[in-house]
C-alpha atoms as a PDB file:
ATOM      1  CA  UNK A   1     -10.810 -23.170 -33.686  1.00  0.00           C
ATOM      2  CA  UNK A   2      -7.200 -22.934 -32.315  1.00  0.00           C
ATOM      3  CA  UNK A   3      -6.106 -19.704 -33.328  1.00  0.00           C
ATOM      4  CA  UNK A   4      -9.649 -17.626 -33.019  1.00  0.00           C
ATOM      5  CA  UNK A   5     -11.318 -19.290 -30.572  1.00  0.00           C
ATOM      6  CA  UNK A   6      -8.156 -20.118 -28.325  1.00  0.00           C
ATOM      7  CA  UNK A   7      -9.321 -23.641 -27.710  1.00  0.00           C
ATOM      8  CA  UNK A   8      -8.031 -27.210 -28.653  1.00  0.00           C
ATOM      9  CA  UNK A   9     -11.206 -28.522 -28.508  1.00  0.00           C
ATOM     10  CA  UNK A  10     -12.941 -30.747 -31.485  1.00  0.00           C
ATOM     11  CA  UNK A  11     -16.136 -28.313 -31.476  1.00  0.00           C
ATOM     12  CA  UNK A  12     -17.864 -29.649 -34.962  1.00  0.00           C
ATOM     13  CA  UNK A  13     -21.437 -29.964 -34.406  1.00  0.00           C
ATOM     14  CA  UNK A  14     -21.230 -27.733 -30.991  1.00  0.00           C
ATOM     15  CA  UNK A  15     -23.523 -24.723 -30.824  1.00  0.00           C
ATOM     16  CA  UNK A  16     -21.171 -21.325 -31.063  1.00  0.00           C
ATOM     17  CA  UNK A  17     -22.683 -20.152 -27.428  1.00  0.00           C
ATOM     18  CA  UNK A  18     -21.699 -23.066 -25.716  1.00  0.00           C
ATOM     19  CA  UNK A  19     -18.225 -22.383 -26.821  1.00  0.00           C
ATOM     20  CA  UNK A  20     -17.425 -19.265 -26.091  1.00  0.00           C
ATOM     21  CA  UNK A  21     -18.980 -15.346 -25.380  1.00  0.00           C
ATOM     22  CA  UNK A  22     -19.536 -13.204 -28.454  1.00  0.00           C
ATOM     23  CA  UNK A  23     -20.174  -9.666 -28.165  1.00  0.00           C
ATOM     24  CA  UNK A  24     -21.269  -6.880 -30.584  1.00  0.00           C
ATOM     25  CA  UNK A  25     -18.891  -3.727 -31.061  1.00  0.00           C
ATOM     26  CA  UNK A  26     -21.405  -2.191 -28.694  1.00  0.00           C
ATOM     27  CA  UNK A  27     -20.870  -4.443 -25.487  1.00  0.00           C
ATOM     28  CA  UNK A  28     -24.288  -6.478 -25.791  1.00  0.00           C
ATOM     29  CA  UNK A  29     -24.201 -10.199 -26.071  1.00  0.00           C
ATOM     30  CA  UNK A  30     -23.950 -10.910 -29.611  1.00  0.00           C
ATOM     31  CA  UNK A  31     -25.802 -14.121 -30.800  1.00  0.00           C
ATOM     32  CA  UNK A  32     -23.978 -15.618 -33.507  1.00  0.00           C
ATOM     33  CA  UNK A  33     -26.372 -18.069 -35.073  1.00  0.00           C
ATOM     34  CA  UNK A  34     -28.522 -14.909 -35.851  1.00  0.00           C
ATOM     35  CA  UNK A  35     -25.995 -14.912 -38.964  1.00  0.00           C
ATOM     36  CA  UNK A  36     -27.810 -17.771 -40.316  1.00  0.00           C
ATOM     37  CA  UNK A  37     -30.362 -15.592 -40.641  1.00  0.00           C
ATOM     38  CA  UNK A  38     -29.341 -12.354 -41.849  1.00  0.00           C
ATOM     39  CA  UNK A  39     -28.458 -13.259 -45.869  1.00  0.00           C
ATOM     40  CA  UNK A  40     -24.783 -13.886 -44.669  1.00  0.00           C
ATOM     41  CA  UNK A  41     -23.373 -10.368 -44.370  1.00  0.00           C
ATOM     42  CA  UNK A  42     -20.685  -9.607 -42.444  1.00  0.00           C
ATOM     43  CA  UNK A  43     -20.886  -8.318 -38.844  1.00  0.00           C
ATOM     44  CA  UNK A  44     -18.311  -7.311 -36.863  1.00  0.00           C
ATOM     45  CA  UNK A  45     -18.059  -8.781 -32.984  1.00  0.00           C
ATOM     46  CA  UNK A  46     -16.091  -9.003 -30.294  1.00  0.00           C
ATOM     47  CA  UNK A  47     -14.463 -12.147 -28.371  1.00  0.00           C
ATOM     48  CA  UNK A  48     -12.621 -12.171 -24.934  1.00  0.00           C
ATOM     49  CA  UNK A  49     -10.512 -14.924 -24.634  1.00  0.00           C
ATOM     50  CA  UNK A  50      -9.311 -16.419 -20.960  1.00  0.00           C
ATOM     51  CA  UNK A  51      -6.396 -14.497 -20.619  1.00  0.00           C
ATOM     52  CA  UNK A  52      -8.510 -11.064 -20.531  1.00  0.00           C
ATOM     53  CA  UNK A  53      -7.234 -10.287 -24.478  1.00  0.00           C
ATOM     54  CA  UNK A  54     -10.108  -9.261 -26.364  1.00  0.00           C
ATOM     55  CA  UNK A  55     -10.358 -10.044 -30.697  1.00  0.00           C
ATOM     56  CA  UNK A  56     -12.316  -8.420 -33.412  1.00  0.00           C
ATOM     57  CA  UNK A  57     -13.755 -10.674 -35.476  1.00  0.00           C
ATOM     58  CA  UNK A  58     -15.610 -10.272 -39.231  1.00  0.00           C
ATOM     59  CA  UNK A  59     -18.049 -13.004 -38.107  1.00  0.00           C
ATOM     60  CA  UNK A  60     -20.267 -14.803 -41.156  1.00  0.00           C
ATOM     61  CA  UNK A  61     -22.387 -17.673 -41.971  1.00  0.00           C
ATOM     62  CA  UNK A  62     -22.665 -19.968 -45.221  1.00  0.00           C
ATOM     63  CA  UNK A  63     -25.469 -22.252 -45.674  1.00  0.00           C
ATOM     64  CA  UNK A  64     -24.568 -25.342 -46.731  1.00  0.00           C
ATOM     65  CA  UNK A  65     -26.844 -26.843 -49.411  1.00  0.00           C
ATOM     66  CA  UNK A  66     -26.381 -30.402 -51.240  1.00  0.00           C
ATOM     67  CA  UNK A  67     -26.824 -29.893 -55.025  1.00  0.00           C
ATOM     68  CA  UNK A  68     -29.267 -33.299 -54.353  1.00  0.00           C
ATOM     69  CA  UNK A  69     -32.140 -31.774 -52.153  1.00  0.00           C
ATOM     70  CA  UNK A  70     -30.900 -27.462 -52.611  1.00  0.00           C
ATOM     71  CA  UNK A  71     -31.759 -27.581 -49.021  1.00  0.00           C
ATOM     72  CA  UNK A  72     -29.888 -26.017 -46.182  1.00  0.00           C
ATOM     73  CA  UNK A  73     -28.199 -28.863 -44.702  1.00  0.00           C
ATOM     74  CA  UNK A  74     -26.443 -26.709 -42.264  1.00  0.00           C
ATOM     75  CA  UNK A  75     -24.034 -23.433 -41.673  1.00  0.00           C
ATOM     76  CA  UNK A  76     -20.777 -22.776 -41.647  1.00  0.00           C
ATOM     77  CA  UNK A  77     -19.436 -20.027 -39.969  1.00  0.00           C
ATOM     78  CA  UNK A  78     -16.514 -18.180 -41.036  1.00  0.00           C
ATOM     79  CA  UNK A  79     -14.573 -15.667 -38.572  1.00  0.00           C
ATOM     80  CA  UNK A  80     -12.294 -14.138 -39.162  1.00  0.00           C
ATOM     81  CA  UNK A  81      -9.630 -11.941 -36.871  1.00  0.00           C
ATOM     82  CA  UNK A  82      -9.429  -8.035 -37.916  1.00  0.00           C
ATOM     83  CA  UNK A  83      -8.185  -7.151 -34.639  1.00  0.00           C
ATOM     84  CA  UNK A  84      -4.641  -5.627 -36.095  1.00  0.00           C
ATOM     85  CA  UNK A  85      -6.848  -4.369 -39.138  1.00  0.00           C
ATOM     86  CA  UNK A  86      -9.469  -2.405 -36.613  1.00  0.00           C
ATOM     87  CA  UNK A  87      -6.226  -1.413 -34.792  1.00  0.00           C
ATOM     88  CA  UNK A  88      -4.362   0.505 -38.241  1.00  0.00           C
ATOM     89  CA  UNK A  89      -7.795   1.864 -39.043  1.00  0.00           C
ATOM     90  CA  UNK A  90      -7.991   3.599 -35.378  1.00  0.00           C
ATOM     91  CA  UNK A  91      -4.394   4.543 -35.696  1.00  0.00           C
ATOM     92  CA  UNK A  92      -4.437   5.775 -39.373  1.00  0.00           C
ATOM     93  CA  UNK A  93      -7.524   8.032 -38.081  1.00  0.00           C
ATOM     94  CA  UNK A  94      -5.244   9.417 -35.024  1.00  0.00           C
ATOM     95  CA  UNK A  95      -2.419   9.654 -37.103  1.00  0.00           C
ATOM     96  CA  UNK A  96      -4.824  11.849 -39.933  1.00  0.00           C
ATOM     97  CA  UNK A  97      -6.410  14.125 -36.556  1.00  0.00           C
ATOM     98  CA  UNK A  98      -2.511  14.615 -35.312  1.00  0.00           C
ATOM     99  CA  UNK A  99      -0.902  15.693 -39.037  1.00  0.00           C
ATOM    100  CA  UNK A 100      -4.544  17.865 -39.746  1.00  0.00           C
ATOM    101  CA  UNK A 101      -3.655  19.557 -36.131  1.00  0.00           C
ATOM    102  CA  UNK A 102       0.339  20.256 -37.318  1.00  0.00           C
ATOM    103  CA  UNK A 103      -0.279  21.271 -40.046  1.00  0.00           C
ATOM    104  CA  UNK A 104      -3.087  23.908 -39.641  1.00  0.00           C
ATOM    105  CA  UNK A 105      -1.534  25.412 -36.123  1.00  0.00           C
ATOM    106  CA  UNK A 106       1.925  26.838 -38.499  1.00  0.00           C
ATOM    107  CA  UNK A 107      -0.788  28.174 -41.084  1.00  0.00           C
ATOM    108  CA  UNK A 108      -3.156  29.838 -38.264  1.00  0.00           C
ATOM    109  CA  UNK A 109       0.492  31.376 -36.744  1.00  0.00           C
ATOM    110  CA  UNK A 110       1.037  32.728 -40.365  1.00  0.00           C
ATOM    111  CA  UNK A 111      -2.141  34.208 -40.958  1.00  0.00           C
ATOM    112  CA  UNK A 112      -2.539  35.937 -37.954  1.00  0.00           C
ATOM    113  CA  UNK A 113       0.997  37.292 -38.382  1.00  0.00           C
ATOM    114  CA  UNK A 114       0.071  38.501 -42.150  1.00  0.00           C
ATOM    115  CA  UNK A 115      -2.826  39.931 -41.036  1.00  0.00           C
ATOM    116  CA  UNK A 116      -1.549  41.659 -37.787  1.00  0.00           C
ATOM    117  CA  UNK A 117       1.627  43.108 -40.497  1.00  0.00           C
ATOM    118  CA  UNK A 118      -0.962  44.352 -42.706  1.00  0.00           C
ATOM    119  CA  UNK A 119      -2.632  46.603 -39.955  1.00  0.00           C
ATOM    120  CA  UNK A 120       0.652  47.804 -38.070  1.00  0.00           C
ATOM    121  CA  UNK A 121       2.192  48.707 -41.899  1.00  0.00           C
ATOM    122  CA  UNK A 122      -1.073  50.290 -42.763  1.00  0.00           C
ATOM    123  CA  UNK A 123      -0.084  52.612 -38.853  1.00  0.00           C
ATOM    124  CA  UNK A 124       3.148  53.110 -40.361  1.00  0.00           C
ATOM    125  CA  UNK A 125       4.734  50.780 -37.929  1.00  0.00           C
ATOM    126  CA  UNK A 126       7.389  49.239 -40.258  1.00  0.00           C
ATOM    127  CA  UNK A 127       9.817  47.681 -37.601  1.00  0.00           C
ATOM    128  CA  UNK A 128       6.450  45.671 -36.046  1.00  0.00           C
ATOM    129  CA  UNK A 129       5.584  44.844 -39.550  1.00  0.00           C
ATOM    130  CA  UNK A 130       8.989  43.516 -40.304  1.00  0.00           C
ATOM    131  CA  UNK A 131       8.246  41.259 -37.110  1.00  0.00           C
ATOM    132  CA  UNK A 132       5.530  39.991 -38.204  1.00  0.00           C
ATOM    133  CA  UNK A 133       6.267  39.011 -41.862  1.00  0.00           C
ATOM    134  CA  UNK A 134       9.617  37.684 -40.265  1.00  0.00           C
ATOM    135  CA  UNK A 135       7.675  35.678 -37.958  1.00  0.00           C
ATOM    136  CA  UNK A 136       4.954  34.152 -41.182  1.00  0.00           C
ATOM    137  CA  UNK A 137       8.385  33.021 -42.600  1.00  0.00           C
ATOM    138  CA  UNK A 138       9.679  31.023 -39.929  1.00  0.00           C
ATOM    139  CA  UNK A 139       6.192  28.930 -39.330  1.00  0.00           C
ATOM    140  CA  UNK A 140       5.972  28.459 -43.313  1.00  0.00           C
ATOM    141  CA  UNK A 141       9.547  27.172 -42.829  1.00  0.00           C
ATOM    142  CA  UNK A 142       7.753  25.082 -39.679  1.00  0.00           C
ATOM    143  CA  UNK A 143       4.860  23.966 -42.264  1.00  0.00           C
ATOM    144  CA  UNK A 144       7.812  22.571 -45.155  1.00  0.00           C
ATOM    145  CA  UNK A 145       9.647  20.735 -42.580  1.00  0.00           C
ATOM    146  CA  UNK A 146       6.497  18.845 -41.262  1.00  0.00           C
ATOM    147  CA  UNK A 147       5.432  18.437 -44.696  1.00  0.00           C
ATOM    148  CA  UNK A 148       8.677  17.372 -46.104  1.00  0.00           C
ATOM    149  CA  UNK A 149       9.428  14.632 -42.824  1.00  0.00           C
ATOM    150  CA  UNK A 150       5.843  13.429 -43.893  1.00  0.00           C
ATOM    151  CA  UNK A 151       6.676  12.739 -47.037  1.00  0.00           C
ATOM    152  CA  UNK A 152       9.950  10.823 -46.077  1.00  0.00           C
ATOM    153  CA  UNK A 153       8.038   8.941 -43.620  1.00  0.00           C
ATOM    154  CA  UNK A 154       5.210   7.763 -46.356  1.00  0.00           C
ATOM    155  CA  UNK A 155       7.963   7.100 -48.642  1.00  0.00           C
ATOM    156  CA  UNK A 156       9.833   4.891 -46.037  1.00  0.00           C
ATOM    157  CA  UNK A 157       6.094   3.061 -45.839  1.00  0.00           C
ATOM    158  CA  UNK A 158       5.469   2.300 -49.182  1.00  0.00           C
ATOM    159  CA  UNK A 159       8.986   0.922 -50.242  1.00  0.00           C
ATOM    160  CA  UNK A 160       8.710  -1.486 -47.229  1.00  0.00           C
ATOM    161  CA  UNK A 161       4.755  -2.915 -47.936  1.00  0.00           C
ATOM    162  CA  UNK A 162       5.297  -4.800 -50.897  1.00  0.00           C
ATOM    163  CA  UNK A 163       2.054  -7.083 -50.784  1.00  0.00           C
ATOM    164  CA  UNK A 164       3.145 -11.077 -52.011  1.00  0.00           C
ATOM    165  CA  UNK A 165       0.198 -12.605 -53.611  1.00  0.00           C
ATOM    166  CA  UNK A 166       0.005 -16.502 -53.436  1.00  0.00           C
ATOM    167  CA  UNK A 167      -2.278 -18.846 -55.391  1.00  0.00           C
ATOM    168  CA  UNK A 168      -3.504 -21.441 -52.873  1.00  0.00           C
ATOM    169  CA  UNK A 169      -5.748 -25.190 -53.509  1.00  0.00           C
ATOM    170  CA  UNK A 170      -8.890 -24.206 -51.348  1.00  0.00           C
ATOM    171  CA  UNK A 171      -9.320 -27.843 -51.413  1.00  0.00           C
ATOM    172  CA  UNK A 172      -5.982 -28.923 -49.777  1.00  0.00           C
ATOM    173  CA  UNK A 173      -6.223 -25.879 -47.212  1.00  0.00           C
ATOM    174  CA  UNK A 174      -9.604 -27.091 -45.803  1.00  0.00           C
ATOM    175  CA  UNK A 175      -8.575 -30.316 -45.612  1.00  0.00           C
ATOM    176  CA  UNK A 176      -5.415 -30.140 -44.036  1.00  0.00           C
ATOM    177  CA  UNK A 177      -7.055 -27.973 -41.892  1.00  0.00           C
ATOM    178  CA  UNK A 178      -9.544 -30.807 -40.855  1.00  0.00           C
ATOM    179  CA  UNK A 179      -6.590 -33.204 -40.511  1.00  0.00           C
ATOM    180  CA  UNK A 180      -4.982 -30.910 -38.054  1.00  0.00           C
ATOM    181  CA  UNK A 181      -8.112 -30.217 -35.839  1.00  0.00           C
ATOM    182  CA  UNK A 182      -9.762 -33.052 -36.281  1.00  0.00           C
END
């Protein structure tokens, strides 16, 4: 409850909407024990803490059923923060609408040069030709130095994300969890 919800607050047993304000990614009040409900999927929501900082969260809820009665004795509900996640995905797709706009602005340049090189040649305009192809060759050498600082730069990324994999006693997490915020 800490670190999501931004609260020290012992809130076992406590109804979710008592606690805080939930929203869906579309602004409307989002009511979280409709997880229960809904086969425990995965939605994503929205939570504004006090300071005016606002958190995506993968919100979820687990029945809890004793193996004695197979009854739901309860939920859990797991959240989890996605907010830096959500935040790579927007850039990544920024990042993919910037390099698509570099890189096709050298290739229009060149075409329209080749083309417009083809029709002064075919006039018997050789010196506007020779401006033209001239002018293909310096945005193709544009294109290979975007493409080649591209490839340094996803390069540089992948020799610094090496991902460390831990095994970890679910067990001992979720209880020193409880001793913690208990």
């Amino acid at each position: 409850a800490l670190d999501i919800l931004d609260m020290h607050d012992n809130i076992l047993g406590k109804d979710l909407r008592q606690i805080c304000y939930v929203e869906g990614l579309d602004g409307k009040p989002f009511n979280i024990s409709s997880l229960i409900d809904d086969n425990n999927s995965d939605k994503e929501v929205r939570i504004t803490y006090t300071d005016g900082q606002v958190a995506t969260l993968s919100a979820a809820a687990v029945p809890i059923r004793l193996k004695a009665t197979k009854e739901n004795e309860g939920s859990v509900f797991l959240l989890r923060d996605i907010t830096k996640q959500k935040s790579l995905e927007e850039e990544r797709s920024a990042f993919v609408s910037l390099m698509s706009h570099e890189l096709r602005t050298p290739l229009a340049i060149a075409e329209a040069n080749a083309s417009n090189a083809e029709l002064v040649f075919k006039k018997g305009e050789t010196d506007k030709a020779e401006e033209a192809i001239s002018n293909v060759g310096q945005e193709i050498k544009k294109l290979t130095k975007i493409i080649n600082e591209f490839s340094l730069v996803i390069g540089t990324i992948q020799q610094n994300s090496d991902i460390i994999k831990e095994s970890v006693n679910l067990d001992s997490v979720c209880r020193k969890l409880l001793e913690d915020y208990s």
